[in-house]
N, C-alpha and C. Protein backbone atom coordinates (compact mmCIF):
# COMPACT_ATOMS: atom_id res chain seq x y z
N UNK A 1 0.85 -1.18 0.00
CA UNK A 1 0.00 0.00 0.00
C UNK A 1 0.90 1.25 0.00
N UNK A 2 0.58 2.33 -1.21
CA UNK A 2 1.41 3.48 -0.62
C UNK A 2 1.28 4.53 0.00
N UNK A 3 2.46 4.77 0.72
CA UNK A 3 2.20 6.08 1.92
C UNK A 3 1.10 6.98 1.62
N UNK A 4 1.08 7.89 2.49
CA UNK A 4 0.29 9.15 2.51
C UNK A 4 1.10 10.11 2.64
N UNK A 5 1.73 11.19 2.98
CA UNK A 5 1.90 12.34 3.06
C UNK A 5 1.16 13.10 4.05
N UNK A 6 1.14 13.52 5.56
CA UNK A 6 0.49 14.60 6.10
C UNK A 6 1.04 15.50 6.14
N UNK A 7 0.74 16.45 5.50
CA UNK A 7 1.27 17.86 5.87
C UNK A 7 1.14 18.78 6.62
N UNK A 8 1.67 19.03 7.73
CA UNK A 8 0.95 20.36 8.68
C UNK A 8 1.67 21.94 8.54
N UNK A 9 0.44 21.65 7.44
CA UNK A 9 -0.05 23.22 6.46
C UNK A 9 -0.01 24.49 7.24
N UNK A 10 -0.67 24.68 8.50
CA UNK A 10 -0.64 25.87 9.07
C UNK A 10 0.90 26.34 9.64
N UNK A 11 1.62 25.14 9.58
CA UNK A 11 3.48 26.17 10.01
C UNK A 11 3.75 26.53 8.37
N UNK A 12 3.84 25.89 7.23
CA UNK A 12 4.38 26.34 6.18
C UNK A 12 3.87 27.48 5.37
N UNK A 13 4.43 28.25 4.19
CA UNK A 13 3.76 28.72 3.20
C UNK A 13 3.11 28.04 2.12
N UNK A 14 2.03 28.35 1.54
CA UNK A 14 1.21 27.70 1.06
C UNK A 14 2.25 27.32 -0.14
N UNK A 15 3.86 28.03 -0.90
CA UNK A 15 4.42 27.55 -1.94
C UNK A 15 5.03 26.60 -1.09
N UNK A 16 5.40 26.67 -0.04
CA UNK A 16 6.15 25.02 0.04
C UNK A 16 5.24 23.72 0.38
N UNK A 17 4.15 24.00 0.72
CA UNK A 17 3.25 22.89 0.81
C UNK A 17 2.83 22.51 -0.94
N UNK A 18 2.80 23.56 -2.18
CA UNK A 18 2.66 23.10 -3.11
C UNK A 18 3.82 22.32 -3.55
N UNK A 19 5.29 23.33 -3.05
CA UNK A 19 5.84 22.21 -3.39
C UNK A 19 6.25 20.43 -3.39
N UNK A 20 5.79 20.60 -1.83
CA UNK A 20 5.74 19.24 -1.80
C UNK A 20 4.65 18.17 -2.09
N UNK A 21 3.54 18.76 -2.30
CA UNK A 21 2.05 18.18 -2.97
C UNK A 21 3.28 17.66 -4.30
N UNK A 22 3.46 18.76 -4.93
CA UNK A 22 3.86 18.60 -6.21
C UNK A 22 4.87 17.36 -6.63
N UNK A 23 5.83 17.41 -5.91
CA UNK A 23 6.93 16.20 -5.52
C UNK A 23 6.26 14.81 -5.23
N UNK A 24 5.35 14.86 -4.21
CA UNK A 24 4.80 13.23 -4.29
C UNK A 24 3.54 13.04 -5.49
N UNK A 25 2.79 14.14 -5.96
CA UNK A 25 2.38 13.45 -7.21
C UNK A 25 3.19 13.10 -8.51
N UNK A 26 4.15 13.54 -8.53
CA UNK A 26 5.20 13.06 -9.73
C UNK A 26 5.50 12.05 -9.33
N UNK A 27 5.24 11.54 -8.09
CA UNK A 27 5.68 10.29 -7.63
C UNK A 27 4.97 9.58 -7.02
N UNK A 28 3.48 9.92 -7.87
CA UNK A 28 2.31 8.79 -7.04
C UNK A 28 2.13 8.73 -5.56
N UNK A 29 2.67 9.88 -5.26
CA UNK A 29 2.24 9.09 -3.65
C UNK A 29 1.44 10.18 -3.25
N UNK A 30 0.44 9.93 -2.18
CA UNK A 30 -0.54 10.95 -1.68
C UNK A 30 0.06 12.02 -0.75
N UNK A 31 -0.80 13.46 -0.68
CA UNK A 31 -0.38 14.24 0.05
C UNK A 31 -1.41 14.79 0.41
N UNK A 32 -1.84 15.05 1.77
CA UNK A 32 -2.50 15.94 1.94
C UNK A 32 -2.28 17.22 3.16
N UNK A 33 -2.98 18.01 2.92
CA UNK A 33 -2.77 19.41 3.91
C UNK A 33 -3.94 18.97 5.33
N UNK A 34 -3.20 18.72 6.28
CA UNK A 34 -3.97 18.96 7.68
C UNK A 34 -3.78 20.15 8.41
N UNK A 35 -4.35 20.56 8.91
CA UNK A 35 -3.83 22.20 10.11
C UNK A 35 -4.25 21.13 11.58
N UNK A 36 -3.24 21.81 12.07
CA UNK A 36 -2.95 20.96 13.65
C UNK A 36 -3.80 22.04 14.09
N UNK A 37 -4.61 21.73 15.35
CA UNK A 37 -4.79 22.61 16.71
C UNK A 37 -3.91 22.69 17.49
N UNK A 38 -3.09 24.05 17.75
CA UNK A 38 -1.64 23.78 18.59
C UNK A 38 -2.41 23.43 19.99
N UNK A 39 -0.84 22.50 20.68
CA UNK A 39 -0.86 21.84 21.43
C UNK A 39 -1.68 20.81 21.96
N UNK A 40 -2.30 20.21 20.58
CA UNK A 40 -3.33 19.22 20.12
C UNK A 40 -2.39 17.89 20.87
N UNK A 41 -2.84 16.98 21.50
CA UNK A 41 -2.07 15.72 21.73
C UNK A 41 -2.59 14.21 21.58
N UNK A 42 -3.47 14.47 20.81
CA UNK A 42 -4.20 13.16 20.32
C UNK A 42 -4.33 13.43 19.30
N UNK A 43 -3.80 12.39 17.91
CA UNK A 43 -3.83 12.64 16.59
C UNK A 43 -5.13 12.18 16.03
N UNK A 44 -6.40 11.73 16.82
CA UNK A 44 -7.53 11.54 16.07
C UNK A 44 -8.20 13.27 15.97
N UNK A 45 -7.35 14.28 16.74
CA UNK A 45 -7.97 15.89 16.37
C UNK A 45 -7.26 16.46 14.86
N UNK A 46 -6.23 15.69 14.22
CA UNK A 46 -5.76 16.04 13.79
C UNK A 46 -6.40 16.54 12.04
N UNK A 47 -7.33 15.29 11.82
CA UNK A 47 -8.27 15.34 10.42
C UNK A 47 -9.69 15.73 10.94
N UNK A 48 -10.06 16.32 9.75
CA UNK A 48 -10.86 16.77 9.34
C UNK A 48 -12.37 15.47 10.02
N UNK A 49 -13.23 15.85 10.46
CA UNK A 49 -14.18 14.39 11.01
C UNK A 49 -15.05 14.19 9.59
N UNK A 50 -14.93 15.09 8.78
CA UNK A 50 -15.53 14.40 7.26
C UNK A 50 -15.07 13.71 6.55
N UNK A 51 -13.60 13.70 6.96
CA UNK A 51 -12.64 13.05 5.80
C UNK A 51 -12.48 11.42 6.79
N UNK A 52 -12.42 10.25 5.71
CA UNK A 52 -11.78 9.17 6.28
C UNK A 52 -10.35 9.11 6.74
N UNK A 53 -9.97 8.70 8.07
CA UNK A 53 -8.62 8.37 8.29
C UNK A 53 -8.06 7.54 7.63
N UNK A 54 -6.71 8.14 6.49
CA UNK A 54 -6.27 6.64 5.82
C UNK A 54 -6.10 5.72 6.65
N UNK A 55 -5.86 4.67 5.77
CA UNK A 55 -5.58 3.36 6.56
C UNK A 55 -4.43 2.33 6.27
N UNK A 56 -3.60 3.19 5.22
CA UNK A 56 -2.22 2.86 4.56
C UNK A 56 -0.83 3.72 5.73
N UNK A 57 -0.23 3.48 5.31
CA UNK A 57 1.42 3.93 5.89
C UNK A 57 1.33 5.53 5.74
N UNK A 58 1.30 6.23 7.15
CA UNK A 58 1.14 7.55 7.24
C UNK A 58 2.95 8.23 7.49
N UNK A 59 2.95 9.43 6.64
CA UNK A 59 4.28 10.00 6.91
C UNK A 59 3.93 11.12 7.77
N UNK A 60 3.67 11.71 8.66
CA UNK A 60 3.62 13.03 8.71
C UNK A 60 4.80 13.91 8.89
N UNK A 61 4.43 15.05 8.17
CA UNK A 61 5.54 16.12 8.33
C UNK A 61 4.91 17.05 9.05
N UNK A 62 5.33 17.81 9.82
CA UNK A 62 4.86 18.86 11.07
C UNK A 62 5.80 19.26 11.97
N UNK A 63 5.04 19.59 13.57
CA UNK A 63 5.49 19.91 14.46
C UNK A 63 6.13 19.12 15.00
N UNK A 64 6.69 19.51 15.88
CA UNK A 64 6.96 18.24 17.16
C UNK A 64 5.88 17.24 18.02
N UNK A 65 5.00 18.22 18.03
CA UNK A 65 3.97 17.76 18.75
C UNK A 65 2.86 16.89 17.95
N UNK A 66 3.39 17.46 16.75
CA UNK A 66 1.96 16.52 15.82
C UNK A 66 3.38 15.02 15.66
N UNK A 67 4.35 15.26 15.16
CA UNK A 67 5.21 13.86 15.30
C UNK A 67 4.56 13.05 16.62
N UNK A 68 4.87 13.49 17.70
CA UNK A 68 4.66 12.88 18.90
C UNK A 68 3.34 11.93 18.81
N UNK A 69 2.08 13.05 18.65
CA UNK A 69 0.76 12.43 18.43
C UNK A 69 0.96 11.11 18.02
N UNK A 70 1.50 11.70 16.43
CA UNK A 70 1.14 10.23 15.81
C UNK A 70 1.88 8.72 16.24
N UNK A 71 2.96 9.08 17.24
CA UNK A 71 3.97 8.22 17.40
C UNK A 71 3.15 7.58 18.73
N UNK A 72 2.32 8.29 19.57
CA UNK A 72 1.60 7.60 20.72
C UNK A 72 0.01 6.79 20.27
N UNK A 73 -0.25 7.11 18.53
CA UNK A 73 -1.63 7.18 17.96
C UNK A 73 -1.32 5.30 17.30
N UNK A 74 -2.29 4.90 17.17
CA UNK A 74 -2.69 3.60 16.69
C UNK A 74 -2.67 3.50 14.96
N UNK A 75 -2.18 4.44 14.42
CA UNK A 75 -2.35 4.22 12.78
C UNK A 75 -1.24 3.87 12.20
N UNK A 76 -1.45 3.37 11.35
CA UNK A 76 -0.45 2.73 10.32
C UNK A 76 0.90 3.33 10.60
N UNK A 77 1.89 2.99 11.23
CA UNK A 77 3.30 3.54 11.27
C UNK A 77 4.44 2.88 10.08
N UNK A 78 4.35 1.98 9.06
CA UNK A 78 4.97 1.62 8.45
C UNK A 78 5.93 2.45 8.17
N UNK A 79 5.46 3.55 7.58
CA UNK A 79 6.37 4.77 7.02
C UNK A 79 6.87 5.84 7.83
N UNK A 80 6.88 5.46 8.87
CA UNK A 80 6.98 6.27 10.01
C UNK A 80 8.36 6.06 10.80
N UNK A 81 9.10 7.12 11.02
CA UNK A 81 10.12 6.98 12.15
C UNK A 81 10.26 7.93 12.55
N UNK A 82 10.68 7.57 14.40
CA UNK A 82 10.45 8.26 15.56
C UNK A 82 11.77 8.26 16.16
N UNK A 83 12.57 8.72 16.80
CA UNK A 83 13.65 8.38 18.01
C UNK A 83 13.67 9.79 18.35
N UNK A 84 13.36 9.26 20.01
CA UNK A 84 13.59 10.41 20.97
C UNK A 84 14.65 10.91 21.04
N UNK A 85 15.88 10.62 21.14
CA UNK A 85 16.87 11.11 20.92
C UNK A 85 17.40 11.70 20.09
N UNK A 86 17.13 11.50 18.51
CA UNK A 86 17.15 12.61 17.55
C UNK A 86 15.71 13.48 17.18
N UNK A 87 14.94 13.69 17.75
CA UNK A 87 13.48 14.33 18.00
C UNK A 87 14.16 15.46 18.78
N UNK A 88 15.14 16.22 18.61
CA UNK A 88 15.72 17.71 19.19
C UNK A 88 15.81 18.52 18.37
N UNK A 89 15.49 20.02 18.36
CA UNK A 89 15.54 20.91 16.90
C UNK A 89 17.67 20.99 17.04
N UNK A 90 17.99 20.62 18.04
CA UNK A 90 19.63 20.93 17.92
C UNK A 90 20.05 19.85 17.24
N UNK A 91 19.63 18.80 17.20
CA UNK A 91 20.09 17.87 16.67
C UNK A 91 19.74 18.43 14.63
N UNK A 92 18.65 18.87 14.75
CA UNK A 92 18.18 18.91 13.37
C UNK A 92 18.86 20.36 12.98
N UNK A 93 19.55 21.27 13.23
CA UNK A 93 19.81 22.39 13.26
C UNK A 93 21.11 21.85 12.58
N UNK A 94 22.39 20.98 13.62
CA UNK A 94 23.45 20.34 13.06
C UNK A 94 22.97 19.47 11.80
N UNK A 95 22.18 18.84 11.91
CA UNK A 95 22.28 17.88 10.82
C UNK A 95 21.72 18.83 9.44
N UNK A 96 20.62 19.19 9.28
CA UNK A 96 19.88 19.77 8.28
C UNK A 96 20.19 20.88 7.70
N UNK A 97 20.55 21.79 9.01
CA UNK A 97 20.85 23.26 8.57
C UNK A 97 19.52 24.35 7.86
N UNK A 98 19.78 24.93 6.81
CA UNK A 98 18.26 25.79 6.49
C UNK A 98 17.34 24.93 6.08
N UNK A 99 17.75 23.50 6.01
CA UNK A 99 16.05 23.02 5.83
C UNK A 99 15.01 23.31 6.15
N UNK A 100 15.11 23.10 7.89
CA UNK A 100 14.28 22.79 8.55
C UNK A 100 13.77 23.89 9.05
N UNK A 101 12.62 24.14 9.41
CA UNK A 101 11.47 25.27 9.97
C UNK A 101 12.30 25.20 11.23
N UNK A 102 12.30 26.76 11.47
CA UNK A 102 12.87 27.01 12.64
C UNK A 102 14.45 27.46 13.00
N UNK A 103 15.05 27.07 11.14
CA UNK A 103 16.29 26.90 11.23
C UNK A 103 17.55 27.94 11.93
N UNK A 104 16.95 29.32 12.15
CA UNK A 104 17.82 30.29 12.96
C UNK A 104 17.32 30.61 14.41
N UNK A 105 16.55 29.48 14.76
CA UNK A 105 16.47 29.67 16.46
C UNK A 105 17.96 29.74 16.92
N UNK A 106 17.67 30.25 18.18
CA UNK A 106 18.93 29.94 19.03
C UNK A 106 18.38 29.12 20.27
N UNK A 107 19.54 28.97 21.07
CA UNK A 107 19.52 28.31 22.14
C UNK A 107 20.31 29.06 23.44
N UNK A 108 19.04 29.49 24.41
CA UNK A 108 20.04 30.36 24.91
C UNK A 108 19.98 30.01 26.88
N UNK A 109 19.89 30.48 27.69
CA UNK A 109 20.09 30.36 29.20
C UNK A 109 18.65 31.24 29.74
N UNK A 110 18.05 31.31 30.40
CA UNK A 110 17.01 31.91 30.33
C UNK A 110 17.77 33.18 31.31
């Protein structure tokens, strides 16, 4: 069965969510736009209650908190990976660099 794609649409601009719509239909695979409720912690808030929850291998891309959801949630994880230990924006800051949303935070001492 192939993946899905979740996208959590409300952190990005609507061109990079096209872009990546755009990327998995050249490549058959589904995408769709969800908006999280921040600090949502159960991923059944996460869709739409009109839409069916797939039932194939979910990717989501998002927050931290929507990762988390889905990682404590009962749906298809095939396509899915989690580790707490690299689940740190410092870790993703070294590794990724301007990829990633968020990429000129700092880290500072309060």
């Amino acid at each position: 069965m192939t993946p899905i794609w979740l996208v959590q649409s409300n952190l990005i601009s609507e061109d990079v969510f096209t872009s990546i719509k755009d990327s998995c239909d050249r490549q058959s695979i589904g995408c769709e736009s969800i908006k999280i409720i921040p600090f949502t912690d159960s991923p059944e808030y996460l869709f739409d209650p009109f839409k069916e929850i797939p039932k194939g291998p979910i990717i989501p891309y998002g927050s931290t908190s929507m990762i988390k959801a889905f990682a404590r949630s009962k749906f298809n994880k095939t396509g899915f990976f989690f580790n707490t230990d690299n689940l740190k924006t410092s870790v993703w800051i070294d590794k990724l660099g301007s990829a990633i949303l968020n990429n000129d935070s700092r880290f500072m001492t309060l």
